[in-house]
N, C-alpha and C. Protein backbone atom coordinates (compact mmCIF):
# COMPACT_ATOMS: atom_id res chain seq x y z
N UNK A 1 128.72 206.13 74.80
CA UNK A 1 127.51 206.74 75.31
C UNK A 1 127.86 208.14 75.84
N UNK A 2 127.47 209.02 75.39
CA UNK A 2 126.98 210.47 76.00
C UNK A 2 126.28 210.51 77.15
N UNK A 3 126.70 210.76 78.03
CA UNK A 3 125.53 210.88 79.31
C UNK A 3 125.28 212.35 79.58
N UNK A 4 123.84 212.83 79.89
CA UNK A 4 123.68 214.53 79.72
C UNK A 4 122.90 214.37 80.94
N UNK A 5 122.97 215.36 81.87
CA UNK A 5 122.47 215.40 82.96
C UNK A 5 121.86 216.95 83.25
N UNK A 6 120.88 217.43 83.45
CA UNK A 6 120.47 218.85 83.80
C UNK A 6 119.96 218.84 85.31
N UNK A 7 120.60 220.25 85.80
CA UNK A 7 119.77 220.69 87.50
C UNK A 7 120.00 219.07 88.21
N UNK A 8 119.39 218.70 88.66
CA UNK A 8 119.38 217.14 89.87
C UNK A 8 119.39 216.34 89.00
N UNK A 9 119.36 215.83 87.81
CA UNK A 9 120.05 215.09 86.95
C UNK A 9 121.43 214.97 86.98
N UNK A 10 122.31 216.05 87.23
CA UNK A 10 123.79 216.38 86.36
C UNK A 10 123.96 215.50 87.91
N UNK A 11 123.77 215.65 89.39
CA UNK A 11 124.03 215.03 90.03
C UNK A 11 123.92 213.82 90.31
N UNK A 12 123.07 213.64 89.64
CA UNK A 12 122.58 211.69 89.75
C UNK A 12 123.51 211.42 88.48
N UNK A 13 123.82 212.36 87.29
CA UNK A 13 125.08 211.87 86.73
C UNK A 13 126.36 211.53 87.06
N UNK A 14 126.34 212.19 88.00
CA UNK A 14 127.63 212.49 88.50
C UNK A 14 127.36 211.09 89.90
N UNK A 15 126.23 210.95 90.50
CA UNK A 15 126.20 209.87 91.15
C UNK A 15 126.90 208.57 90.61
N UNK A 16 126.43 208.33 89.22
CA UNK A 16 125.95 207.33 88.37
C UNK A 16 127.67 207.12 88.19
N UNK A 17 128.29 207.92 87.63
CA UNK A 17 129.93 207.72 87.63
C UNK A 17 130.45 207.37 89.06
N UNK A 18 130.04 207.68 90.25
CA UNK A 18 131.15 207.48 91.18
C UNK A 18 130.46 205.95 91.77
N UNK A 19 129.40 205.70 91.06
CA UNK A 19 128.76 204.12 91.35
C UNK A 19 129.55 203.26 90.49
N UNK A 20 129.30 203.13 89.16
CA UNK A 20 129.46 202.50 88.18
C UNK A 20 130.63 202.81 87.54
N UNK A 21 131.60 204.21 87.52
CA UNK A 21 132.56 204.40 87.09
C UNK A 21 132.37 205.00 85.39
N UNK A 22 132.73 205.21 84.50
CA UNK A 22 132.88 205.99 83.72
C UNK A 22 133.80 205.24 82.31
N UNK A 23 133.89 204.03 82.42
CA UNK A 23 134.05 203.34 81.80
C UNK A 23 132.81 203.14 80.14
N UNK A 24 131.70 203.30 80.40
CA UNK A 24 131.00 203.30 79.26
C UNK A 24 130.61 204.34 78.66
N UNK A 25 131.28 205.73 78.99
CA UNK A 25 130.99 206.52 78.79
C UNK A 25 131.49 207.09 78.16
N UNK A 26 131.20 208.02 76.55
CA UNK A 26 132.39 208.77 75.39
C UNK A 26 132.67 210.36 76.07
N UNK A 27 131.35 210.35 77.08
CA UNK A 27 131.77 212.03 77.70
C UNK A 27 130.73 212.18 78.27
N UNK A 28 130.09 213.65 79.28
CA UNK A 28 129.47 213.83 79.48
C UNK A 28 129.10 214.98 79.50
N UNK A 29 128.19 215.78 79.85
CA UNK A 29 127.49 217.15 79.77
C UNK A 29 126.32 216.88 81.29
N UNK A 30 127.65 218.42 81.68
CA UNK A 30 126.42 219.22 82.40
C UNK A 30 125.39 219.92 82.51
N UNK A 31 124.17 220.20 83.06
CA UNK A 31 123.85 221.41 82.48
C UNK A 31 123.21 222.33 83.86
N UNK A 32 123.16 223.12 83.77
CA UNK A 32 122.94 224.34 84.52
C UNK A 32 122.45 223.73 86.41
N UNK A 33 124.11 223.06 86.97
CA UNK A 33 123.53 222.94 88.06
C UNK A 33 124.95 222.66 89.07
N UNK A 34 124.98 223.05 90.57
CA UNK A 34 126.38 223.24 91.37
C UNK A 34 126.66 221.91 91.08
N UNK A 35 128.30 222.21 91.04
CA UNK A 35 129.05 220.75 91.30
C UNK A 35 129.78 220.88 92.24
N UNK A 36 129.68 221.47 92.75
CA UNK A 36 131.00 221.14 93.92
C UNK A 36 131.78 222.26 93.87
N UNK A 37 132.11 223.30 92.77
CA UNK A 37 133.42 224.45 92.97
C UNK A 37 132.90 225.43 93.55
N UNK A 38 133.44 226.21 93.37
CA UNK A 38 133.16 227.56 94.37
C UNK A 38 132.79 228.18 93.53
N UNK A 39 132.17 229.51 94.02
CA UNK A 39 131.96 229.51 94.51
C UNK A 39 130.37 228.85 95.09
N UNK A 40 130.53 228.78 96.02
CA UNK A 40 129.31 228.18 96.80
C UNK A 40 127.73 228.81 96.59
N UNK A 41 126.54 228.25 95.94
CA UNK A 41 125.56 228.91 95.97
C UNK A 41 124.58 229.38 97.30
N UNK A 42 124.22 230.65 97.18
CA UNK A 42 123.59 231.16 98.23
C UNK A 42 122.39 229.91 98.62
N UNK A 43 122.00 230.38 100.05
CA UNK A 43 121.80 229.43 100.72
C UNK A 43 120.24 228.92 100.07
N UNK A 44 120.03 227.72 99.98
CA UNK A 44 118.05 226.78 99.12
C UNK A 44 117.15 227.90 100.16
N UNK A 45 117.21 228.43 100.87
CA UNK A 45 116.44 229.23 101.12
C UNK A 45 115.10 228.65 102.10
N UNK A 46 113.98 229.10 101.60
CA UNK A 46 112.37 228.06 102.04
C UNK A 46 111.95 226.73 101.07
N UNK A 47 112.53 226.34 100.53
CA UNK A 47 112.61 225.86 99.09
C UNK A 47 111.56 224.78 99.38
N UNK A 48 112.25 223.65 100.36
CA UNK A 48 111.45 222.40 100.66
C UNK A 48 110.77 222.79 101.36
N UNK A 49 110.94 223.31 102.55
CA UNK A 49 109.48 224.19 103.25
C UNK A 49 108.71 224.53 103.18
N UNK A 50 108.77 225.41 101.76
CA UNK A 50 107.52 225.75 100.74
C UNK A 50 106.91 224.63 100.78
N UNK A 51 107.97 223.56 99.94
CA UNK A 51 107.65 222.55 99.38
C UNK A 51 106.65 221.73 100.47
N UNK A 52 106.58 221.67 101.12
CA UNK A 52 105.88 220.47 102.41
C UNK A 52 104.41 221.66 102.96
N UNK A 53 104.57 222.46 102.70
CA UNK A 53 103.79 223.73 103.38
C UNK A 53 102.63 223.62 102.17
N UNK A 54 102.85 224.16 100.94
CA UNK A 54 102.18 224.75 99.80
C UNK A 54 102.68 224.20 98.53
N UNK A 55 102.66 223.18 98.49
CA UNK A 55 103.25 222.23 97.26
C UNK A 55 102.91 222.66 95.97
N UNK A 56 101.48 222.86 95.79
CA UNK A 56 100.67 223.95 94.19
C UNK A 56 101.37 225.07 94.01
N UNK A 57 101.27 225.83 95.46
CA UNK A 57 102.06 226.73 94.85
C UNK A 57 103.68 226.93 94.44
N UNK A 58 104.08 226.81 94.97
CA UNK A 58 105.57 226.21 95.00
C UNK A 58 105.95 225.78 93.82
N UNK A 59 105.23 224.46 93.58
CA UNK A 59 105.80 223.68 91.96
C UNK A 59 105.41 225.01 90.98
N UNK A 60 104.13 225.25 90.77
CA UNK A 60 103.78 226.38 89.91
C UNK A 60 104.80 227.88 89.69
N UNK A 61 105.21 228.14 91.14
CA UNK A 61 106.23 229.16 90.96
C UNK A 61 107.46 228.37 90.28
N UNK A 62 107.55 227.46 90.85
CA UNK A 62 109.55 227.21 90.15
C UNK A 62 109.12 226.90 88.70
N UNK A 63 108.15 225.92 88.19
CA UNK A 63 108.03 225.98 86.74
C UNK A 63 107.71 227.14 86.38
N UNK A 64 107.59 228.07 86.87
CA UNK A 64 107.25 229.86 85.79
C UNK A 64 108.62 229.88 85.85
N UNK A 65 109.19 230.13 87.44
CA UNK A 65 110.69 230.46 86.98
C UNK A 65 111.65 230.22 86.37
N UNK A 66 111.86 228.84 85.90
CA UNK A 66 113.17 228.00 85.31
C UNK A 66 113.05 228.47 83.68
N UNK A 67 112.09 229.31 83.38
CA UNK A 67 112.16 229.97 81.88
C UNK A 67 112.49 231.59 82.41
N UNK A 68 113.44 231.64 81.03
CA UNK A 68 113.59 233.19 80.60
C UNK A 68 112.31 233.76 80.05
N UNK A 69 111.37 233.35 79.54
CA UNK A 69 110.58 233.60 78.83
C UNK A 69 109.08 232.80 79.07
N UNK A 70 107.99 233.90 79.23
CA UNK A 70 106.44 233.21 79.69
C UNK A 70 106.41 231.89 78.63
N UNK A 71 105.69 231.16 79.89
CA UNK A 71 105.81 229.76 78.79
C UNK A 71 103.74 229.94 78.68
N UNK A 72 103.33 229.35 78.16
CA UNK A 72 101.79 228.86 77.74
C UNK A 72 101.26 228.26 79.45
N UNK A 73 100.45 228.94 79.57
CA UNK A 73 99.54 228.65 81.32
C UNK A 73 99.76 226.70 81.34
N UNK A 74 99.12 226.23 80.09
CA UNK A 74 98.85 224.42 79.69
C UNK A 74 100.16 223.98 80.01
N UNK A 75 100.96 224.37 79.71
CA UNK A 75 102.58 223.74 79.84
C UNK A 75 103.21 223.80 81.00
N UNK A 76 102.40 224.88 81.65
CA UNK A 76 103.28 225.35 83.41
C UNK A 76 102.55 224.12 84.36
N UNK A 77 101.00 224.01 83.93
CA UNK A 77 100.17 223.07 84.69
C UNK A 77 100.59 222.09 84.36
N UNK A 78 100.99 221.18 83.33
CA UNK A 78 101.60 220.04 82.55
C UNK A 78 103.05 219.65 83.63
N UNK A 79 103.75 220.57 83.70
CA UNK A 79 105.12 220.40 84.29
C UNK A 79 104.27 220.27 85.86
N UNK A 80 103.54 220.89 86.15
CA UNK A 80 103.26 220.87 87.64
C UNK A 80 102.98 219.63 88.32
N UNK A 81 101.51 219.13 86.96
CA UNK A 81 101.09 218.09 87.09
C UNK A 81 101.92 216.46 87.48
N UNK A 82 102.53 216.86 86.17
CA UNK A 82 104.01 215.90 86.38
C UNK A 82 104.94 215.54 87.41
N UNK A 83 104.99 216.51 88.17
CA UNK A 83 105.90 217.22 89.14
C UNK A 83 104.75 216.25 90.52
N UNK A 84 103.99 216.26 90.40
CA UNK A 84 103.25 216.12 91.58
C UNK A 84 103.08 214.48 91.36
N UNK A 85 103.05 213.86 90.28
CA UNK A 85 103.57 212.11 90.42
C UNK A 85 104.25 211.65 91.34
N UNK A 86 105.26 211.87 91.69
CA UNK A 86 106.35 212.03 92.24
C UNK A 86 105.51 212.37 94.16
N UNK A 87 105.76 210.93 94.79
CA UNK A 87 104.78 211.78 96.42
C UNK A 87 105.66 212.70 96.40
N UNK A 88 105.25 213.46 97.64
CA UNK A 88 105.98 214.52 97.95
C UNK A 88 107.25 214.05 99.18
N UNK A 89 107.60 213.35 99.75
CA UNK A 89 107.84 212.28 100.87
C UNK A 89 109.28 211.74 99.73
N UNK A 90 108.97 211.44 98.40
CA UNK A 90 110.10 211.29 97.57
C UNK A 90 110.93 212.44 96.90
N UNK A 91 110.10 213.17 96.72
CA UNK A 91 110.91 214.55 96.50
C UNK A 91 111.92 215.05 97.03
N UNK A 92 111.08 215.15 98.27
CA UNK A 92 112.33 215.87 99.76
C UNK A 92 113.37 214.70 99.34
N UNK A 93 113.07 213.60 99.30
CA UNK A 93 114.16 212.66 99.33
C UNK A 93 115.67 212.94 98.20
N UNK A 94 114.80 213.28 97.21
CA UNK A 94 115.86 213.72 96.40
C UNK A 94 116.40 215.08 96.47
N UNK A 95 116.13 215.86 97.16
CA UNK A 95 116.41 217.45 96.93
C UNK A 95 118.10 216.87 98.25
N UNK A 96 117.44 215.53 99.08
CA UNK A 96 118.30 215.57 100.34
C UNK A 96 119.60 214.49 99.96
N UNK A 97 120.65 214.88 99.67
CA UNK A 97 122.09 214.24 99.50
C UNK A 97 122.79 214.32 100.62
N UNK A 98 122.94 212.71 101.32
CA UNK A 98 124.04 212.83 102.33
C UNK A 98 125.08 213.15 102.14
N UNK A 99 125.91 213.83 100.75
CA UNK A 99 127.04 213.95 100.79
C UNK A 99 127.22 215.72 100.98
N UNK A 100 128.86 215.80 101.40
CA UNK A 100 128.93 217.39 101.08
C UNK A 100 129.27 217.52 99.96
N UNK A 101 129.34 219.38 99.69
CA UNK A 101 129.71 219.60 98.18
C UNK A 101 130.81 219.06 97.54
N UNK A 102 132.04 218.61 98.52
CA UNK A 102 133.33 218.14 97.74
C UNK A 102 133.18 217.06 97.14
N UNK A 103 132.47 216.07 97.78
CA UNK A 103 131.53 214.70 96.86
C UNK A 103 131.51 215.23 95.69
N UNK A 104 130.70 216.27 95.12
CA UNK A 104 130.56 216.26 93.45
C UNK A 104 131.91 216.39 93.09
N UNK A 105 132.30 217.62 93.48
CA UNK A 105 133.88 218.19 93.07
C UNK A 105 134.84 216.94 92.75
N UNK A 106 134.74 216.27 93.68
CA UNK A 106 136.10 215.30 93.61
C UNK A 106 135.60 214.22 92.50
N UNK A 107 134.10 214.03 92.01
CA UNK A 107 133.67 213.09 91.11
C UNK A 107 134.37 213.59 89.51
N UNK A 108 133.86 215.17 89.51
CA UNK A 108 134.05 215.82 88.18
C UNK A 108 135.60 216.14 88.35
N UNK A 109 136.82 216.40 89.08
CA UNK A 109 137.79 216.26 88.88
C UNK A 109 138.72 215.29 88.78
N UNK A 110 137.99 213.91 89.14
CA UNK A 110 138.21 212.49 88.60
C UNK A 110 137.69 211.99 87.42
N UNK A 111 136.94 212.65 86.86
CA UNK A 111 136.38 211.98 85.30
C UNK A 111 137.63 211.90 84.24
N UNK A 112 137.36 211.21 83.76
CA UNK A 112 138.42 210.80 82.81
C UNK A 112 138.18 210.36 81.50
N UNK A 113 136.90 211.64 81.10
CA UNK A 113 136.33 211.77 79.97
C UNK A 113 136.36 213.31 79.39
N UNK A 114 135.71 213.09 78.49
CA UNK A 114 135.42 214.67 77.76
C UNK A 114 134.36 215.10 78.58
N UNK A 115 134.11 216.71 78.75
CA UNK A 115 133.17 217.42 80.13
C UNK A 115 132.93 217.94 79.59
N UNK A 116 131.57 218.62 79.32
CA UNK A 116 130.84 219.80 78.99
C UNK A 116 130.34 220.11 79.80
N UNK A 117 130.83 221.44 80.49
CA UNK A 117 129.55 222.69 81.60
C UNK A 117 128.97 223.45 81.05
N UNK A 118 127.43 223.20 81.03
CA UNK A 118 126.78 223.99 80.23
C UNK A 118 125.51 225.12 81.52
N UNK A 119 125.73 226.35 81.29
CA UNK A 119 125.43 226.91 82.63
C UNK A 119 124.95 228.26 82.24
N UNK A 120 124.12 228.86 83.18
CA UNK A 120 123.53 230.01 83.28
C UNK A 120 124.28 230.63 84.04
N UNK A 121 123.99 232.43 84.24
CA UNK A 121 125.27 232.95 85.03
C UNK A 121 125.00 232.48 86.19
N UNK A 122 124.04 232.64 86.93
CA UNK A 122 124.03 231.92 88.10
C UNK A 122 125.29 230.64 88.56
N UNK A 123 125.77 229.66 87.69
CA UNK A 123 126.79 229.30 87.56
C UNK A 123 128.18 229.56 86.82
N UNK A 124 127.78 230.58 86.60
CA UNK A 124 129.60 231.19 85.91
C UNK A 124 130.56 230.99 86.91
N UNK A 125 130.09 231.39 87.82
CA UNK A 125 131.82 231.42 88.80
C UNK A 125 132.37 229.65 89.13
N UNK A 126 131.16 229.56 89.27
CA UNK A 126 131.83 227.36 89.14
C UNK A 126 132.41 227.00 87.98
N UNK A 127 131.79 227.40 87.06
CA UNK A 127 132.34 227.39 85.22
C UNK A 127 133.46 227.58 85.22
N UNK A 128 133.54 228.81 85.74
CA UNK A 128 135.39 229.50 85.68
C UNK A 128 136.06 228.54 86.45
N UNK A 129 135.73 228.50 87.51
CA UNK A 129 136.89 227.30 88.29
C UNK A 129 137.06 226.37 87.59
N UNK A 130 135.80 225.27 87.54
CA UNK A 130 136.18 224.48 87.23
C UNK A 130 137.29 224.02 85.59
N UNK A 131 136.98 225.15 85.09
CA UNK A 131 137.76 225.07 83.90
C UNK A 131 139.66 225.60 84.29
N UNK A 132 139.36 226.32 85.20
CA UNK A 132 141.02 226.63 85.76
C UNK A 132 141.32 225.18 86.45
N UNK A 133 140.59 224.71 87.06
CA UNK A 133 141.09 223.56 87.87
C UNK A 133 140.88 222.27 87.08
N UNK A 134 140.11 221.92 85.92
CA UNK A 134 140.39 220.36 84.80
C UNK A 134 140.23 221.46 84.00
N UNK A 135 141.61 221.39 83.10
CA UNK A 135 141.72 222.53 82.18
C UNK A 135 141.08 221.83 81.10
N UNK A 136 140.92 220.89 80.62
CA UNK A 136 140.71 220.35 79.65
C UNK A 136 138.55 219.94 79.21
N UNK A 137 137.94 220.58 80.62
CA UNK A 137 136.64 221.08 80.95
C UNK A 137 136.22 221.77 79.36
N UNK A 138 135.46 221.97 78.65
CA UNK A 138 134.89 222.71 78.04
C UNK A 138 133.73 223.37 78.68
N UNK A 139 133.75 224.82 78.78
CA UNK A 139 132.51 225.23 79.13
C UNK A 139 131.51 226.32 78.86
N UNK A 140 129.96 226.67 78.82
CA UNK A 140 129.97 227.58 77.25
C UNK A 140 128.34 228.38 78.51
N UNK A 141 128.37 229.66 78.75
CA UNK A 141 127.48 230.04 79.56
C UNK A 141 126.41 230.34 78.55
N UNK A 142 124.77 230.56 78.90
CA UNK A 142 124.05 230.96 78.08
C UNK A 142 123.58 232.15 78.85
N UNK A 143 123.51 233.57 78.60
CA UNK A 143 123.42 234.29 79.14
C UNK A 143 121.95 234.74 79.29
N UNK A 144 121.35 234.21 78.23
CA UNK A 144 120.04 234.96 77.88
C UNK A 144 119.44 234.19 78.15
N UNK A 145 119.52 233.09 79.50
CA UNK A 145 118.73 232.02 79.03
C UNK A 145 118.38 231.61 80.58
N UNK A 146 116.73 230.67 80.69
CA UNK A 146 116.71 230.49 82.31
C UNK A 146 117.05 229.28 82.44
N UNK A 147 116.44 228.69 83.82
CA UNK A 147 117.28 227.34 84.02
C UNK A 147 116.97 225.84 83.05
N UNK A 148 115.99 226.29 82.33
CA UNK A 148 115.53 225.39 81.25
C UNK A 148 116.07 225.71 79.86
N UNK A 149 117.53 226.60 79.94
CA UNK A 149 117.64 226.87 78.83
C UNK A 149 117.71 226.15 77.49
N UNK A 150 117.95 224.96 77.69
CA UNK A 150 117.34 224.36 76.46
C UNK A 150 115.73 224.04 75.95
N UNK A 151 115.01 224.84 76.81
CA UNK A 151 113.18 225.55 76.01
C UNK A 151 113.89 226.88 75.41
N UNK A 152 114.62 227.93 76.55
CA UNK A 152 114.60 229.09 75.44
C UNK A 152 115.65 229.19 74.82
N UNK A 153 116.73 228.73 74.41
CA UNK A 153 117.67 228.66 73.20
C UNK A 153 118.07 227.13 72.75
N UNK A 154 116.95 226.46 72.11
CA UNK A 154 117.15 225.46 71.52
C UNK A 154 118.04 224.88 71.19
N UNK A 155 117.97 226.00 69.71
CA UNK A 155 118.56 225.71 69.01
C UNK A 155 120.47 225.87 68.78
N UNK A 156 120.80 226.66 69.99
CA UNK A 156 121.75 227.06 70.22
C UNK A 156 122.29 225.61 71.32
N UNK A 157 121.11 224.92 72.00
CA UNK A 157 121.46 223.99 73.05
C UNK A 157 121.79 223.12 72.35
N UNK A 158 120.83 222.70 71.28
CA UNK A 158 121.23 221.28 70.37
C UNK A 158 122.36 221.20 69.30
N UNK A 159 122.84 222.71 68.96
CA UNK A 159 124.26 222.61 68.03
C UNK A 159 125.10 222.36 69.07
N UNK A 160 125.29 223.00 70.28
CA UNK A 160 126.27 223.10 71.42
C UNK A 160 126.50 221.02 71.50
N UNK A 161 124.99 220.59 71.34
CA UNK A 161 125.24 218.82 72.25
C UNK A 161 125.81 218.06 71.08
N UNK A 162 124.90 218.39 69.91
CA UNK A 162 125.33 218.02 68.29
C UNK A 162 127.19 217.83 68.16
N UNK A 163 127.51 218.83 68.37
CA UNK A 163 128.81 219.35 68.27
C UNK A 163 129.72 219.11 69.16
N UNK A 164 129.50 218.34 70.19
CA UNK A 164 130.45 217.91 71.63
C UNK A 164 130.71 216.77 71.44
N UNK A 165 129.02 215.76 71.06
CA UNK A 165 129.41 214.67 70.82
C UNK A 165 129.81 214.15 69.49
N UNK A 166 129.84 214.78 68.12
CA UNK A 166 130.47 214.36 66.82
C UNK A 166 132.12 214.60 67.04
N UNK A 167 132.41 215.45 68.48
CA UNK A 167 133.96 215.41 68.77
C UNK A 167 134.53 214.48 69.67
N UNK A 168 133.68 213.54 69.65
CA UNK A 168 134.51 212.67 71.34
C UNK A 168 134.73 211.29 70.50
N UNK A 169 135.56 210.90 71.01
CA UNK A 169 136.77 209.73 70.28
C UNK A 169 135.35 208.34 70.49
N UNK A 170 135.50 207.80 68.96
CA UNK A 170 134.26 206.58 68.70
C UNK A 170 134.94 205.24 69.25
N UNK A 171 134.23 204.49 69.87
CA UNK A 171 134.89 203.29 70.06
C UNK A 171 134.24 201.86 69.20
């Protein structure tokens, strides 16, 4: 099994291994979100505050933002809509991890699989570490691309996943 994790996914991936262990797994893939190396991302800012304050607006801004590229008004409301399933009371819940950052770090430098970091510059400098520190990390930045970069370079996302997993040892 391939396990692919994006933004608060890659961490509940990375949860999911230090629960269950990594045993069923042929590899995994990150995608555009901190793990634990340095350097450290500037500080969430008003993020959940927004969030508890002005929730419409808020969701509506971060779905414009997580594209490089204007998405269709129907698709921003769609993601919003979606977004708002979810109470808001569970949200905060997930944005909130009792652990510190070395928790991820020490998960992804214990894997004992094939790794793909797949990242925007916003994460380059974790990219770089982490590939100096598990040399054996593969990791591939998309430069042109926002935090959804697999909406704006597809097709570049799906040869990148195509191509990671036709290389990881079959059992």
């Amino acid at each position: 099994m391939l396990l692919v994790g994006w933004s608060l996914g890659a961490i509940e991936s990375l949860q999911y291994v230090h629960m269950f262990g990594a045993e069923r797994l042929a590899g995994m893939v990150l995608v555009d979100s901190s793990i634990g190396e340095d350097p450290t991302p500037p500080a969430g800012g008003t993020f959940t505050k927004r969030l508890r304050g002005e929730r419409d607006k808020m969701l509506g801004e971060f779905a414009r933002a997580i594209f490089a590229k204007p998405r269709p008004a129907s698709e921003i409301d769609a993601l919003v809509r979606g977004a708002k399933r979810m109470a808001l009371k569970d949200s905060l819940a997930l944005l909130s991890y009792p652990y510190e950052r070395a928790h991820w770090k020490r998960i992804v430098h214990e894997l004992d699989k094939p790794l793909l970091y797949i990242v925007t510059p916003q994460f380059e400098g974790q990219a770089q570490n982490l590939k100096k520190n598990r040399p054996e990390t593969r990791i591939e930045i998309f430069r042109n691309a926002g935090h959804a970069l697999f909406v704006d370079q597809p097709e570049q996302f799906n040869a990148l996943i195509e191509e990671f997993a036709a290389s990881l040892p079959r059992s």
